[in-house]
PDB file of N, CA and C in Angstrom:
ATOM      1  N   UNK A   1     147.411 141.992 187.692  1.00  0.00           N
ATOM      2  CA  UNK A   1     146.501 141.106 186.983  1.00  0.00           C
ATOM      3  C   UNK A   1     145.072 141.457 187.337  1.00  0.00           C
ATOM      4  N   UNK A   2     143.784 141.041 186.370  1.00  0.00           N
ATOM      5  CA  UNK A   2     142.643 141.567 186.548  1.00  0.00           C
ATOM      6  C   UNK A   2     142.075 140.634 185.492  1.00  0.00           C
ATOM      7  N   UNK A   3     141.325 139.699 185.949  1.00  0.00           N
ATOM      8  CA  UNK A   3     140.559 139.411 185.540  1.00  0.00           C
ATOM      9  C   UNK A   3     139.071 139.495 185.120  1.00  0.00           C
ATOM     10  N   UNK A   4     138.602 140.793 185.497  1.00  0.00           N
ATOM     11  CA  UNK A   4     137.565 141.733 184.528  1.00  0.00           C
ATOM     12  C   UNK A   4     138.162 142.034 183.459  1.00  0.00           C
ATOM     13  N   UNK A   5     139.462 142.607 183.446  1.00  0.00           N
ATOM     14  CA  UNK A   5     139.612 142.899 182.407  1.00  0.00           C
ATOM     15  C   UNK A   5     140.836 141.926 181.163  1.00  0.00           C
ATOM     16  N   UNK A   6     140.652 140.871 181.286  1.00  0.00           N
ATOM     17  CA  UNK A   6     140.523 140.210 180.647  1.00  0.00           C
ATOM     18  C   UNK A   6     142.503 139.595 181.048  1.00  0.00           C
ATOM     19  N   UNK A   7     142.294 139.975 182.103  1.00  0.00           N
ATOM     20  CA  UNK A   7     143.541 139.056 182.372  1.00  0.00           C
ATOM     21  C   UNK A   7     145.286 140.473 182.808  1.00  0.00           C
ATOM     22  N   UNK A   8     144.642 141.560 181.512  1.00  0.00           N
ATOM     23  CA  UNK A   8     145.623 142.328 181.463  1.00  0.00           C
ATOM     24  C   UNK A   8     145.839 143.264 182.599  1.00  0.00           C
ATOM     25  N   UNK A   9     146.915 143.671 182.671  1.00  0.00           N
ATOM     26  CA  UNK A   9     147.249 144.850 183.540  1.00  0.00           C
ATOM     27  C   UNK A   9     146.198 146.083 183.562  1.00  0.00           C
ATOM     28  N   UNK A  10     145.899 146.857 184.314  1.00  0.00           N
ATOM     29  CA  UNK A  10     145.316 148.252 184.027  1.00  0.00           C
ATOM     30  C   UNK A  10     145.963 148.994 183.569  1.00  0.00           C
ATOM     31  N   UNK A  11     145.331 150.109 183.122  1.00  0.00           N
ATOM     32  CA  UNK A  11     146.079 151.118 182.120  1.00  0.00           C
ATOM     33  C   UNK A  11     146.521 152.119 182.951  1.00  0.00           C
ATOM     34  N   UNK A  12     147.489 152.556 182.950  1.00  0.00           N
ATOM     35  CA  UNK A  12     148.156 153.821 183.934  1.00  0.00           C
ATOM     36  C   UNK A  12     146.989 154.845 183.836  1.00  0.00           C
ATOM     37  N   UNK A  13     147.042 155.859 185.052  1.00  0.00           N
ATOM     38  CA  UNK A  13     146.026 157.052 185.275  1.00  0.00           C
ATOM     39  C   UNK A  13     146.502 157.698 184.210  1.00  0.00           C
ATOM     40  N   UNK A  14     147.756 158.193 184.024  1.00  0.00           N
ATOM     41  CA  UNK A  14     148.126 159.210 183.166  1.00  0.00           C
ATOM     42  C   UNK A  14     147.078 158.681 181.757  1.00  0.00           C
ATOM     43  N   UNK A  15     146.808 157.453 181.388  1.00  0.00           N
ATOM     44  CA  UNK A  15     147.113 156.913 179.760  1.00  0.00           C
ATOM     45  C   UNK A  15     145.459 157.063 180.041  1.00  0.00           C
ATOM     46  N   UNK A  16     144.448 157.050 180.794  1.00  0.00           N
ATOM     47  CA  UNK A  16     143.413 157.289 180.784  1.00  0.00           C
ATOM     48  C   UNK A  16     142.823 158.481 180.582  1.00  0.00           C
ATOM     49  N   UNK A  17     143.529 159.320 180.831  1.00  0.00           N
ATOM     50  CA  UNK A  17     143.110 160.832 180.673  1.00  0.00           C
ATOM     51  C   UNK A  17     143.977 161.367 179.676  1.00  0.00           C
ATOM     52  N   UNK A  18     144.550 160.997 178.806  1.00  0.00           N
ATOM     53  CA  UNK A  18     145.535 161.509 177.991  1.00  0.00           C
ATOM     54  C   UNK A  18     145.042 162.400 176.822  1.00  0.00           C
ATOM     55  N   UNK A  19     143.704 161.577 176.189  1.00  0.00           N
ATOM     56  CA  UNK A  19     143.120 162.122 175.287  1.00  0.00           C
ATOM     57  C   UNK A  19     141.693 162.897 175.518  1.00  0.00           C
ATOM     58  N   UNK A  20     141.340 163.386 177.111  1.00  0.00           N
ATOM     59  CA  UNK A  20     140.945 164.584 177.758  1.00  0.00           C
ATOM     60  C   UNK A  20     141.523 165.746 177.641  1.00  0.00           C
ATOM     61  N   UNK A  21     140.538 166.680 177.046  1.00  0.00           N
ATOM     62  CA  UNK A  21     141.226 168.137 177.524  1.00  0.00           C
ATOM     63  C   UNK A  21     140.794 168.383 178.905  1.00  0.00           C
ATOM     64  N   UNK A  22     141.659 169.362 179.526  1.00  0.00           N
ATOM     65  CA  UNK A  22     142.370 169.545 180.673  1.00  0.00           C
ATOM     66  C   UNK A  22     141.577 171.221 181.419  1.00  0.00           C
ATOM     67  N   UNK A  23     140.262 170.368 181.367  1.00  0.00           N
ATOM     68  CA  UNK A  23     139.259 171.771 182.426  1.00  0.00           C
ATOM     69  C   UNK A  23     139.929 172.578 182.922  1.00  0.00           C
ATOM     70  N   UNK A  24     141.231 172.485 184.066  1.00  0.00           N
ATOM     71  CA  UNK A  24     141.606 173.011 185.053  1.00  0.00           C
ATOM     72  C   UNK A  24     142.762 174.390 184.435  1.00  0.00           C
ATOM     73  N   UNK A  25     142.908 174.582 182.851  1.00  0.00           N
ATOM     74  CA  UNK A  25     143.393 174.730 182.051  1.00  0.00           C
ATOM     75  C   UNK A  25     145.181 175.132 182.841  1.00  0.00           C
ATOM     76  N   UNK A  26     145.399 173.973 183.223  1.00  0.00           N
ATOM     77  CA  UNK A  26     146.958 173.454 183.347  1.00  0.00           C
ATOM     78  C   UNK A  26     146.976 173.870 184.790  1.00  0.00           C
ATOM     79  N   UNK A  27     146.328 174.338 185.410  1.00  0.00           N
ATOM     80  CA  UNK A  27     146.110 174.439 187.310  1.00  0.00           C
ATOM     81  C   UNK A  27     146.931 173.004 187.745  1.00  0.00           C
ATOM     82  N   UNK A  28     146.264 172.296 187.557  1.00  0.00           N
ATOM     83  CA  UNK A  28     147.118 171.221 188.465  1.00  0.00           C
ATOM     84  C   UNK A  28     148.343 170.525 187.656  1.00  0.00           C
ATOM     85  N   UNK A  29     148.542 170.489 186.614  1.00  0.00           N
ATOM     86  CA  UNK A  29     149.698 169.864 186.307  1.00  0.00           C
ATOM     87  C   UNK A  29     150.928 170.903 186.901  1.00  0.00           C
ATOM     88  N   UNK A  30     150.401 172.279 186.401  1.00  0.00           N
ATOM     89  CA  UNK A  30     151.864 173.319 186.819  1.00  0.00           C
ATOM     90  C   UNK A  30     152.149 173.038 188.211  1.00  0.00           C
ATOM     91  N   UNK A  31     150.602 172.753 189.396  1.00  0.00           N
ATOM     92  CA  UNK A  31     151.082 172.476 190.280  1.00  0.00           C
ATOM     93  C   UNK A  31     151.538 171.469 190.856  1.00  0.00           C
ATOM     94  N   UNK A  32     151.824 170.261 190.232  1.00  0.00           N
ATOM     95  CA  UNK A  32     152.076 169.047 190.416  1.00  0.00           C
ATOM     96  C   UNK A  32     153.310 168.816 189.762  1.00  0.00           C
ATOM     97  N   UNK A  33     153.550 169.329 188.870  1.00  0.00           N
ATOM     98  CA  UNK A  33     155.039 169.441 188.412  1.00  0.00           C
ATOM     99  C   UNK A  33     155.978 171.016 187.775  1.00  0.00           C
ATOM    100  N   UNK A  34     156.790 170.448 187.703  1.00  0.00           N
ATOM    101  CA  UNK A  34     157.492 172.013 187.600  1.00  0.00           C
ATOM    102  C   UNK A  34     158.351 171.961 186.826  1.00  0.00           C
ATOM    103  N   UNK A  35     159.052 173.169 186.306  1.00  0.00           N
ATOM    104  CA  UNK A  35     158.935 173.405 184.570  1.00  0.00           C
ATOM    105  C   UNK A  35     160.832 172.760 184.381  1.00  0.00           C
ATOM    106  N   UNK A  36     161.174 172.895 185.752  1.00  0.00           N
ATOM    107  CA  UNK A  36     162.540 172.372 185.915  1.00  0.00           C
ATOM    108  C   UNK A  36     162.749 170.721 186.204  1.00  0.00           C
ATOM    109  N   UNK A  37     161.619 170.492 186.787  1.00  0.00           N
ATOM    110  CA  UNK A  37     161.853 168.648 186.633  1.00  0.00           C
ATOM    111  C   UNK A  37     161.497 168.307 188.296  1.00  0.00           C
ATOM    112  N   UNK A  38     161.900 169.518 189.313  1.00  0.00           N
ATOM    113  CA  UNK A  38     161.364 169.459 190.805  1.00  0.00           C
ATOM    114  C   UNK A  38     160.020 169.016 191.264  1.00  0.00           C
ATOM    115  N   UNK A  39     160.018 167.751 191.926  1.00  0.00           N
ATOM    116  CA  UNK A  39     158.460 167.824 192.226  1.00  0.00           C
ATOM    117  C   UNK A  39     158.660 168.691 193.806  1.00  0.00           C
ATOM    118  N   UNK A  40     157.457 169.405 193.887  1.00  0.00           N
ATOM    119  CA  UNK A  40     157.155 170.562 194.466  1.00  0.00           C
ATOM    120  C   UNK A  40     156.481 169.936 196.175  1.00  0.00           C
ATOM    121  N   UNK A  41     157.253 170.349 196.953  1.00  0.00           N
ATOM    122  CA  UNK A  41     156.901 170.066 198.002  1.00  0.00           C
ATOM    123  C   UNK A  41     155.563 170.324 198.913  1.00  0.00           C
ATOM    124  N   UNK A  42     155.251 169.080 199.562  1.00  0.00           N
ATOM    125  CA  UNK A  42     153.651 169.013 200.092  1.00  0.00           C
ATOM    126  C   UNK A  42     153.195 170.770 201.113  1.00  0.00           C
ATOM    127  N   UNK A  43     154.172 171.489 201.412  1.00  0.00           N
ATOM    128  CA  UNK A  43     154.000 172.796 201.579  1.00  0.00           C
ATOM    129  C   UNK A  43     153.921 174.076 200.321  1.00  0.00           C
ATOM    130  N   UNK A  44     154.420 173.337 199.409  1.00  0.00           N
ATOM    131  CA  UNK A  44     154.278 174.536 198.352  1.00  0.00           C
ATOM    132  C   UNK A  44     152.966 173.920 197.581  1.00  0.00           C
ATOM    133  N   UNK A  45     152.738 172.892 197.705  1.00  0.00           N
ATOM    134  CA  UNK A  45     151.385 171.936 197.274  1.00  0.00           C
ATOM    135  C   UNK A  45     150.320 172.607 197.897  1.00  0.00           C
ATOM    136  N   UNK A  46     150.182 172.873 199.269  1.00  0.00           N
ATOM    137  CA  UNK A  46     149.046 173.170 200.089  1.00  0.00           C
ATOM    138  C   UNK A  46     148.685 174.458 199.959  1.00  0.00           C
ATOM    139  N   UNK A  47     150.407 175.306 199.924  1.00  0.00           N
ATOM    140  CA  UNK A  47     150.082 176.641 199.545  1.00  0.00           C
ATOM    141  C   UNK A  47     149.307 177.482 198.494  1.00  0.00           C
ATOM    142  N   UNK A  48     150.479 176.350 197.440  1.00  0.00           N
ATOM    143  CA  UNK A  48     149.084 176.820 195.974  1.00  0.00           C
ATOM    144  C   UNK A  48     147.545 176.587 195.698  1.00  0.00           C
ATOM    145  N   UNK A  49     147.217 175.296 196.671  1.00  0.00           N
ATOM    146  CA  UNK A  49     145.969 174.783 196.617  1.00  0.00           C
ATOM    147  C   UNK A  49     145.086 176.025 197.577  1.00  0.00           C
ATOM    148  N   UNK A  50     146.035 176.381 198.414  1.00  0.00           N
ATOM    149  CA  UNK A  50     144.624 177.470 199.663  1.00  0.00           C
ATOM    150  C   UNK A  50     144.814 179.010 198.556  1.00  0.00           C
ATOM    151  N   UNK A  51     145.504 179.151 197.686  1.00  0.00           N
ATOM    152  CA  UNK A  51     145.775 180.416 197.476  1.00  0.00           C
ATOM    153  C   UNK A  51     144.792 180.778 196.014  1.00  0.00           C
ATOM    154  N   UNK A  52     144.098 178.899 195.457  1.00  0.00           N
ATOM    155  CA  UNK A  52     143.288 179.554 194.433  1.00  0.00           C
ATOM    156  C   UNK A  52     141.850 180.248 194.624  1.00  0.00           C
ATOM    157  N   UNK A  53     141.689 180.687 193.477  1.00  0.00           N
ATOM    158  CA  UNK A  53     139.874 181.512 193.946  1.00  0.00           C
ATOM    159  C   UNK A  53     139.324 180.432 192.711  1.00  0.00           C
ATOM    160  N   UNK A  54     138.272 180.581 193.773  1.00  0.00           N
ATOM    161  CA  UNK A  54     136.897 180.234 192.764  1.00  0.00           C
ATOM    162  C   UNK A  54     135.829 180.772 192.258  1.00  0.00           C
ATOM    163  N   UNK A  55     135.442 180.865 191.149  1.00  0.00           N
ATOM    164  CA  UNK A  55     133.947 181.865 190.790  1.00  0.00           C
ATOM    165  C   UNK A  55     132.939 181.265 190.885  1.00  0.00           C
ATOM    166  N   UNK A  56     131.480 181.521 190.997  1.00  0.00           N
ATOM    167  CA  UNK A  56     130.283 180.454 190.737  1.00  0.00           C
ATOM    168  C   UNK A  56     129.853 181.375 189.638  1.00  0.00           C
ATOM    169  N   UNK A  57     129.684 180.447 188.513  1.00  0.00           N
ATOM    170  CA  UNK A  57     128.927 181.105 187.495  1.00  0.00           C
ATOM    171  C   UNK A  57     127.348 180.292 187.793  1.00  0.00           C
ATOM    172  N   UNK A  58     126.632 181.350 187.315  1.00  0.00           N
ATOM    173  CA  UNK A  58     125.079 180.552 187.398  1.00  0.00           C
ATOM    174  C   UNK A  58     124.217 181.103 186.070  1.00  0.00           C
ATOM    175  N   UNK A  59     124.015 179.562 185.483  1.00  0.00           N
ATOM    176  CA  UNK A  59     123.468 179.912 184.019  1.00  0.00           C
ATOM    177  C   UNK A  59     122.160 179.678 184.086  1.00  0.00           C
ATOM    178  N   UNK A  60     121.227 179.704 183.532  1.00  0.00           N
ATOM    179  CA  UNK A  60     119.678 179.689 182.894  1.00  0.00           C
ATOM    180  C   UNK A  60     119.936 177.676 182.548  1.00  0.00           C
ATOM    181  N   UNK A  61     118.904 177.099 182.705  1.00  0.00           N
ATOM    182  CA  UNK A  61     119.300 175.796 181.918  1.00  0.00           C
ATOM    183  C   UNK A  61     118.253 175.778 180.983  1.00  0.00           C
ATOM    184  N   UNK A  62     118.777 175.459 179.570  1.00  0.00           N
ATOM    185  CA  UNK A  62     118.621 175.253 178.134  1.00  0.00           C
ATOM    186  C   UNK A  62     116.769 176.293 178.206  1.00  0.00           C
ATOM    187  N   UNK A  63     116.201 174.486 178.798  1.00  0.00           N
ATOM    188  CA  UNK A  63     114.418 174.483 178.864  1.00  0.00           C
ATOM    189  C   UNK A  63     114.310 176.241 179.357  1.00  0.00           C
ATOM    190  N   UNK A  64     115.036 177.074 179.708  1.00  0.00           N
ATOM    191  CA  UNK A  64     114.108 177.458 180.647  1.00  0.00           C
ATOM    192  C   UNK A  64     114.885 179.088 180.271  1.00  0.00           C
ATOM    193  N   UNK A  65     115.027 178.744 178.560  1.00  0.00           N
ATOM    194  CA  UNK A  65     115.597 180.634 177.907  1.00  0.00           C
ATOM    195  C   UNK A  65     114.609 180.385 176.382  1.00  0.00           C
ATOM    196  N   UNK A  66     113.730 181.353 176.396  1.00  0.00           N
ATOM    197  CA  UNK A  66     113.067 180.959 175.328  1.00  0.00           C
ATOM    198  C   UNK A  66     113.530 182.263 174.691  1.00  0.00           C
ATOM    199  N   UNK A  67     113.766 181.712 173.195  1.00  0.00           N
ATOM    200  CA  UNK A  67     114.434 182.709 171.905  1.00  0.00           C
ATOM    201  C   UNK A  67     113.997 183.911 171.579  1.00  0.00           C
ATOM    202  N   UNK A  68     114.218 184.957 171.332  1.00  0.00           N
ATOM    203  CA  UNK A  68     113.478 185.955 171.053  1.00  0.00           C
ATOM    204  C   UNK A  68     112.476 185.728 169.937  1.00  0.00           C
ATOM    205  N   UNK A  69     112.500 184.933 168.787  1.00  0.00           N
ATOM    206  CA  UNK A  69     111.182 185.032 168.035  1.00  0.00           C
ATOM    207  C   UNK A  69     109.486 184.481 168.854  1.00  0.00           C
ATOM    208  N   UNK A  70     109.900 183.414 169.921  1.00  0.00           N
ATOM    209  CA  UNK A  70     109.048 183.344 170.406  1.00  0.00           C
ATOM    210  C   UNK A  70     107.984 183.993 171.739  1.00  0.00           C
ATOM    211  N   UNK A  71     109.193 184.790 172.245  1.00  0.00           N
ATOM    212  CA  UNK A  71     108.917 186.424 173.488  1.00  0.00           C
ATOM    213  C   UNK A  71     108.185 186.796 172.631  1.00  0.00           C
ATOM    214  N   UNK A  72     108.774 187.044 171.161  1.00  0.00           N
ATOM    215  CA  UNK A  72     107.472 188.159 170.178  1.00  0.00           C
ATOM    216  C   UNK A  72     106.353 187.796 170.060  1.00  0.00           C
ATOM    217  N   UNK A  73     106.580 186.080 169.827  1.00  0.00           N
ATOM    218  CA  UNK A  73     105.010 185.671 169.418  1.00  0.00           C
ATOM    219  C   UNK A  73     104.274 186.075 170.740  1.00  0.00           C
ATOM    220  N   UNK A  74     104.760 185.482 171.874  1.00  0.00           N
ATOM    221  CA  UNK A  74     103.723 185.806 172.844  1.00  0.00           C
ATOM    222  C   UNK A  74     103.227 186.874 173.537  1.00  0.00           C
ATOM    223  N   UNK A  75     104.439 187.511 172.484  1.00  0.00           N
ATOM    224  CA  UNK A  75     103.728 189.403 172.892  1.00  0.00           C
ATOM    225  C   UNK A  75     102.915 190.019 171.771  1.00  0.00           C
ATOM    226  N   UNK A  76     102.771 189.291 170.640  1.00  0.00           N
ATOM    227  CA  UNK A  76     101.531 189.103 169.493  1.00  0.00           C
ATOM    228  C   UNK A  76     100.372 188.934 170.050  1.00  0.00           C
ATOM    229  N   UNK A  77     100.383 187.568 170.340  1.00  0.00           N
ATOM    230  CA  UNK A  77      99.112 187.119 171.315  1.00  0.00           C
ATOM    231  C   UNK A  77      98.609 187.598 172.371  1.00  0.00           C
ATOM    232  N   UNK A  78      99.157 188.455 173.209  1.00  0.00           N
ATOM    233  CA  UNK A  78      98.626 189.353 174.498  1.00  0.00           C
ATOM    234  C   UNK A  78      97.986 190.591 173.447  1.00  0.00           C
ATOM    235  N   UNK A  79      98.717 191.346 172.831  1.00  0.00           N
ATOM    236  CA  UNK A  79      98.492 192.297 171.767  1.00  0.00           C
ATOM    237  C   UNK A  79      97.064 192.016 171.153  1.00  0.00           C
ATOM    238  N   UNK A  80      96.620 191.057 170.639  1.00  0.00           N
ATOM    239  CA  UNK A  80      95.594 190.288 169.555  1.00  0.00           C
ATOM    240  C   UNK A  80      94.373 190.330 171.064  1.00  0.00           C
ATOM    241  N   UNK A  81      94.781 189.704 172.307  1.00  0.00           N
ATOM    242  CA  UNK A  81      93.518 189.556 173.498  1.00  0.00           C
ATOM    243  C   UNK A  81      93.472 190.447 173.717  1.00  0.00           C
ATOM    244  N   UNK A  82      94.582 191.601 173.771  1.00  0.00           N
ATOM    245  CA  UNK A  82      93.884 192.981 174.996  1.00  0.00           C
ATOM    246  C   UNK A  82      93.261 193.500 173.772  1.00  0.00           C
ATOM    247  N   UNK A  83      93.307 193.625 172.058  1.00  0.00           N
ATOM    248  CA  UNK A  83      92.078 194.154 171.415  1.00  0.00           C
ATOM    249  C   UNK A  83      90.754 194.123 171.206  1.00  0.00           C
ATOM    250  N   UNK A  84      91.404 192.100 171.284  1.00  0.00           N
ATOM    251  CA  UNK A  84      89.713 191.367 170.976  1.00  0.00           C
ATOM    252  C   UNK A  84      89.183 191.567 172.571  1.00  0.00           C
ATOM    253  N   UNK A  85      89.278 191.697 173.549  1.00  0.00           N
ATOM    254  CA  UNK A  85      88.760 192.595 174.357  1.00  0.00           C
ATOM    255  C   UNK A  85      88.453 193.612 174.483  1.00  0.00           C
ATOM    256  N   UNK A  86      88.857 194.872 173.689  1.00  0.00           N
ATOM    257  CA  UNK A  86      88.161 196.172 173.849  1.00  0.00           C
ATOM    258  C   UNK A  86      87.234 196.313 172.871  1.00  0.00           C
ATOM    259  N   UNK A  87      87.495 195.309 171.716  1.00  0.00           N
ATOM    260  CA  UNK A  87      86.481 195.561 170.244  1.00  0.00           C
ATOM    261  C   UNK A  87      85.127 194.825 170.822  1.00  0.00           C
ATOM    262  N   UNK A  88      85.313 193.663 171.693  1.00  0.00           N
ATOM    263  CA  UNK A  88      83.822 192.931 172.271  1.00  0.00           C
ATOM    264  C   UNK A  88      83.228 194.101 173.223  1.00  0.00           C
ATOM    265  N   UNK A  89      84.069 194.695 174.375  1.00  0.00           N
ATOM    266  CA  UNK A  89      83.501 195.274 175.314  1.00  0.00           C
ATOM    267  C   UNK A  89      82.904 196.342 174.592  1.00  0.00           C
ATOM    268  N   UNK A  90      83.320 197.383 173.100  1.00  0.00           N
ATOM    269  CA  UNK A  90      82.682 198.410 172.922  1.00  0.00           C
ATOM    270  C   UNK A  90      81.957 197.998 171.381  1.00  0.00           C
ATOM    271  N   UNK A  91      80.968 197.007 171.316  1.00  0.00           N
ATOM    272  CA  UNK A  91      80.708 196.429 170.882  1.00  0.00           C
ATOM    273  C   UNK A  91      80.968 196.439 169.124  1.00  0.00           C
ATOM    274  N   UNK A  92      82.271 196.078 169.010  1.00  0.00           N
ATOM    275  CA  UNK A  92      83.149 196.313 167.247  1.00  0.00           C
ATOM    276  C   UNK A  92      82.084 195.512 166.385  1.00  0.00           C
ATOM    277  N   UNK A  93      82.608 195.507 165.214  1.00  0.00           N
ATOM    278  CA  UNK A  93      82.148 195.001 163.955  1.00  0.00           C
ATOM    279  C   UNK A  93      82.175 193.284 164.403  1.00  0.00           C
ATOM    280  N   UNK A  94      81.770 192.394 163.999  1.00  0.00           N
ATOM    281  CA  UNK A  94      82.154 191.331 163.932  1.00  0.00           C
ATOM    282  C   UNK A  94      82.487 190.855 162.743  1.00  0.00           C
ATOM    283  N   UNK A  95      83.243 191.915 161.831  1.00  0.00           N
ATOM    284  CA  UNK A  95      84.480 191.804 161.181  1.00  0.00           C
ATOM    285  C   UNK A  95      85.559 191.412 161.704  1.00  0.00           C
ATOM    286  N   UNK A  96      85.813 192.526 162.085  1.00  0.00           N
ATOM    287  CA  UNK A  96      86.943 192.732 163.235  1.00  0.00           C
ATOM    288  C   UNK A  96      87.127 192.066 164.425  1.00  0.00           C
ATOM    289  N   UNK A  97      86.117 191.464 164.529  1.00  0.00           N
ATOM    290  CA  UNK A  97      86.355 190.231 165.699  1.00  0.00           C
ATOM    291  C   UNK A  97      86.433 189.087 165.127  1.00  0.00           C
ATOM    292  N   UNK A  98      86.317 188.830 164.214  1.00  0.00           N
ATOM    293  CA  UNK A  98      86.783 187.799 163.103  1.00  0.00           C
ATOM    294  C   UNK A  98      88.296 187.860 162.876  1.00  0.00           C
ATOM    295  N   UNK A  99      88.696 189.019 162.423  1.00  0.00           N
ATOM    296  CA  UNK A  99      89.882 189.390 161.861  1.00  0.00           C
ATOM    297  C   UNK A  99      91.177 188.994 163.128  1.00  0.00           C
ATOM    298  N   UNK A 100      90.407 189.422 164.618  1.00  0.00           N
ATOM    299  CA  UNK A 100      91.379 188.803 165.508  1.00  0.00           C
ATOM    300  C   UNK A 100      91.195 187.454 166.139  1.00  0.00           C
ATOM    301  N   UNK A 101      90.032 187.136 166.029  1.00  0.00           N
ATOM    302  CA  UNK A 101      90.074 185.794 166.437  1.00  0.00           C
ATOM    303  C   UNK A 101      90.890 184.577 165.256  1.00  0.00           C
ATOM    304  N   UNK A 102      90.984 185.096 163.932  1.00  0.00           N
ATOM    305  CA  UNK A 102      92.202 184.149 163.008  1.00  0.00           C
ATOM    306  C   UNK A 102      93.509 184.483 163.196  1.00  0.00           C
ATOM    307  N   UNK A 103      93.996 186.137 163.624  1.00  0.00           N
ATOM    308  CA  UNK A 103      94.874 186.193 163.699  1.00  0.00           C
ATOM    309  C   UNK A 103      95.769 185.564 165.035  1.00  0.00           C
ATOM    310  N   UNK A 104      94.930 185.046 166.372  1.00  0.00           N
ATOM    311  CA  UNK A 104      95.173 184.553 167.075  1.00  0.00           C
ATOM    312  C   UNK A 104      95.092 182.779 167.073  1.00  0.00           C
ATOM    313  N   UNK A 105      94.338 182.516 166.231  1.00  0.00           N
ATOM    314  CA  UNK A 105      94.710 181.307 165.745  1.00  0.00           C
ATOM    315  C   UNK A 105      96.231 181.256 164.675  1.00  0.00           C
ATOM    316  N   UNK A 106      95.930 182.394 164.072  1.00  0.00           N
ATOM    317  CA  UNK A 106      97.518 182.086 163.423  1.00  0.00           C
ATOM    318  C   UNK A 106      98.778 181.902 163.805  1.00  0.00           C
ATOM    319  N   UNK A 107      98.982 182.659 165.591  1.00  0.00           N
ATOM    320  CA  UNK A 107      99.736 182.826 166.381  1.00  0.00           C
ATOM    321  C   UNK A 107      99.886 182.072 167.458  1.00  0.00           C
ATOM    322  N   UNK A 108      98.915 181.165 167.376  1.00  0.00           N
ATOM    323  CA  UNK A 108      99.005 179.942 168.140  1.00  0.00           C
ATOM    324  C   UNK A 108      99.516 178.874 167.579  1.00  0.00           C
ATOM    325  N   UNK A 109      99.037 178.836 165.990  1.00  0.00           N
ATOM    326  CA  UNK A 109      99.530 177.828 165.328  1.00  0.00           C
ATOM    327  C   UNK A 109     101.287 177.661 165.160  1.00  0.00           C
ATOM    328  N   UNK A 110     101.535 179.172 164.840  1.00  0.00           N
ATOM    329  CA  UNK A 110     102.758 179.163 165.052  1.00  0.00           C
ATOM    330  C   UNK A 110     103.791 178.971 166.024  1.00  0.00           C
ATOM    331  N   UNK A 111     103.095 179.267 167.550  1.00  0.00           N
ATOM    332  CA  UNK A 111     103.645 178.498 168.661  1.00  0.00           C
ATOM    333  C   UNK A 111     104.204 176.879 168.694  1.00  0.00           C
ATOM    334  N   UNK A 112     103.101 176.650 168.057  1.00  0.00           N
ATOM    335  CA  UNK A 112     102.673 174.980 168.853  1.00  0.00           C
ATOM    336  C   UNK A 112     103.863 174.167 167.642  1.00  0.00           C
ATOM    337  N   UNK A 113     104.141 175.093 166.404  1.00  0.00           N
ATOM    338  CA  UNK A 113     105.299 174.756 165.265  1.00  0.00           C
ATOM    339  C   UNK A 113     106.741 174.819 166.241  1.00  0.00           C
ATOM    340  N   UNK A 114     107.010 175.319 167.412  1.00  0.00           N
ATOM    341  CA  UNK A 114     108.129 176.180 167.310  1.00  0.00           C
ATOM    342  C   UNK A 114     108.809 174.992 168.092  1.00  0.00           C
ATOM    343  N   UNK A 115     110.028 175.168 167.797  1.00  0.00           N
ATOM    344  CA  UNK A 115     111.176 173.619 168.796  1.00  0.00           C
ATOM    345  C   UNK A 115     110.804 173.562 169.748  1.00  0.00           C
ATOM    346  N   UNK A 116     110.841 174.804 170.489  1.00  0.00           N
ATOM    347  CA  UNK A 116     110.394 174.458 172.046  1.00  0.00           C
ATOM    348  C   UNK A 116     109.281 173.990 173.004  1.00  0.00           C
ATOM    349  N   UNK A 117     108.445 174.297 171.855  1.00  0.00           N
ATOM    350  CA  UNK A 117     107.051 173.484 172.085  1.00  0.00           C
ATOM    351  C   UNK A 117     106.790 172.162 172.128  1.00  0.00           C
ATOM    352  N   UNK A 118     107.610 171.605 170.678  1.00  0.00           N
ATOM    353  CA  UNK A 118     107.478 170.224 170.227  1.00  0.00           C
ATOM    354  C   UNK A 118     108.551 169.762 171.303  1.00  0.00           C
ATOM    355  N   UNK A 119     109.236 170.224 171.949  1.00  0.00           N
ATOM    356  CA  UNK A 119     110.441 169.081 173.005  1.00  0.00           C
ATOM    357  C   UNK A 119     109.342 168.767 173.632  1.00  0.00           C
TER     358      UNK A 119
END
């Protein structure tokens, strides 16, 4: 009896996890039961438990892999400064320093558009 939950019995462990898929992909049930009906003794229990391996995978998290269209943009924009730096230092047209100072506004604008910006 349980009166949190409203008087009724609790629900068996099994009936709670029933409609979980099964991470361990069948690791512990095979080892917890056996295909003949034997439950498997607390030595063949311990055995199988010391005998598994484990891997560490180690991933990037989400924030912190930016897409290749945007690597490009920001290799646009280094591209666009290291010019509009050599066209000022050897004193260019101010055409052409026009021409990169929009095109670096264009490439900013397009940053500040991109998903990862706006999160």
């Amino acid at each position: 009896y349980n009166p949190a939950n409203g008087g009724k019995a609790p629900a068996p462990i099994g009936a709670l996890h029933a409609n979980k898929r099964d991470s361990t992909a069948g690791v512990m049930s095979n080892l917890l039961y056996s295909d003949d009906g034997n439950t498997p003794t607390k030595d063949e229990i311990f055995k199988s438990l010391t005998s598994q391996t484990v891997e560490i995978v180690l991933t990037a998290h989400p924030t912190q892999v930016n897409r290749r269209t945007l690597l490009e943009k920001h290799s646009r924009v280094q591209k666009i400064l290291t010019e509009a730096d050599e066209v000022r230092s050897s004193k260019g047209t101010s055409y052409r320093q026009q021409q990169l100072d929009d095109a670096l506004r264009r490439e900013i604008a397009s940053i500040w558009q991109t998903d990862e910006v706006s999160r």
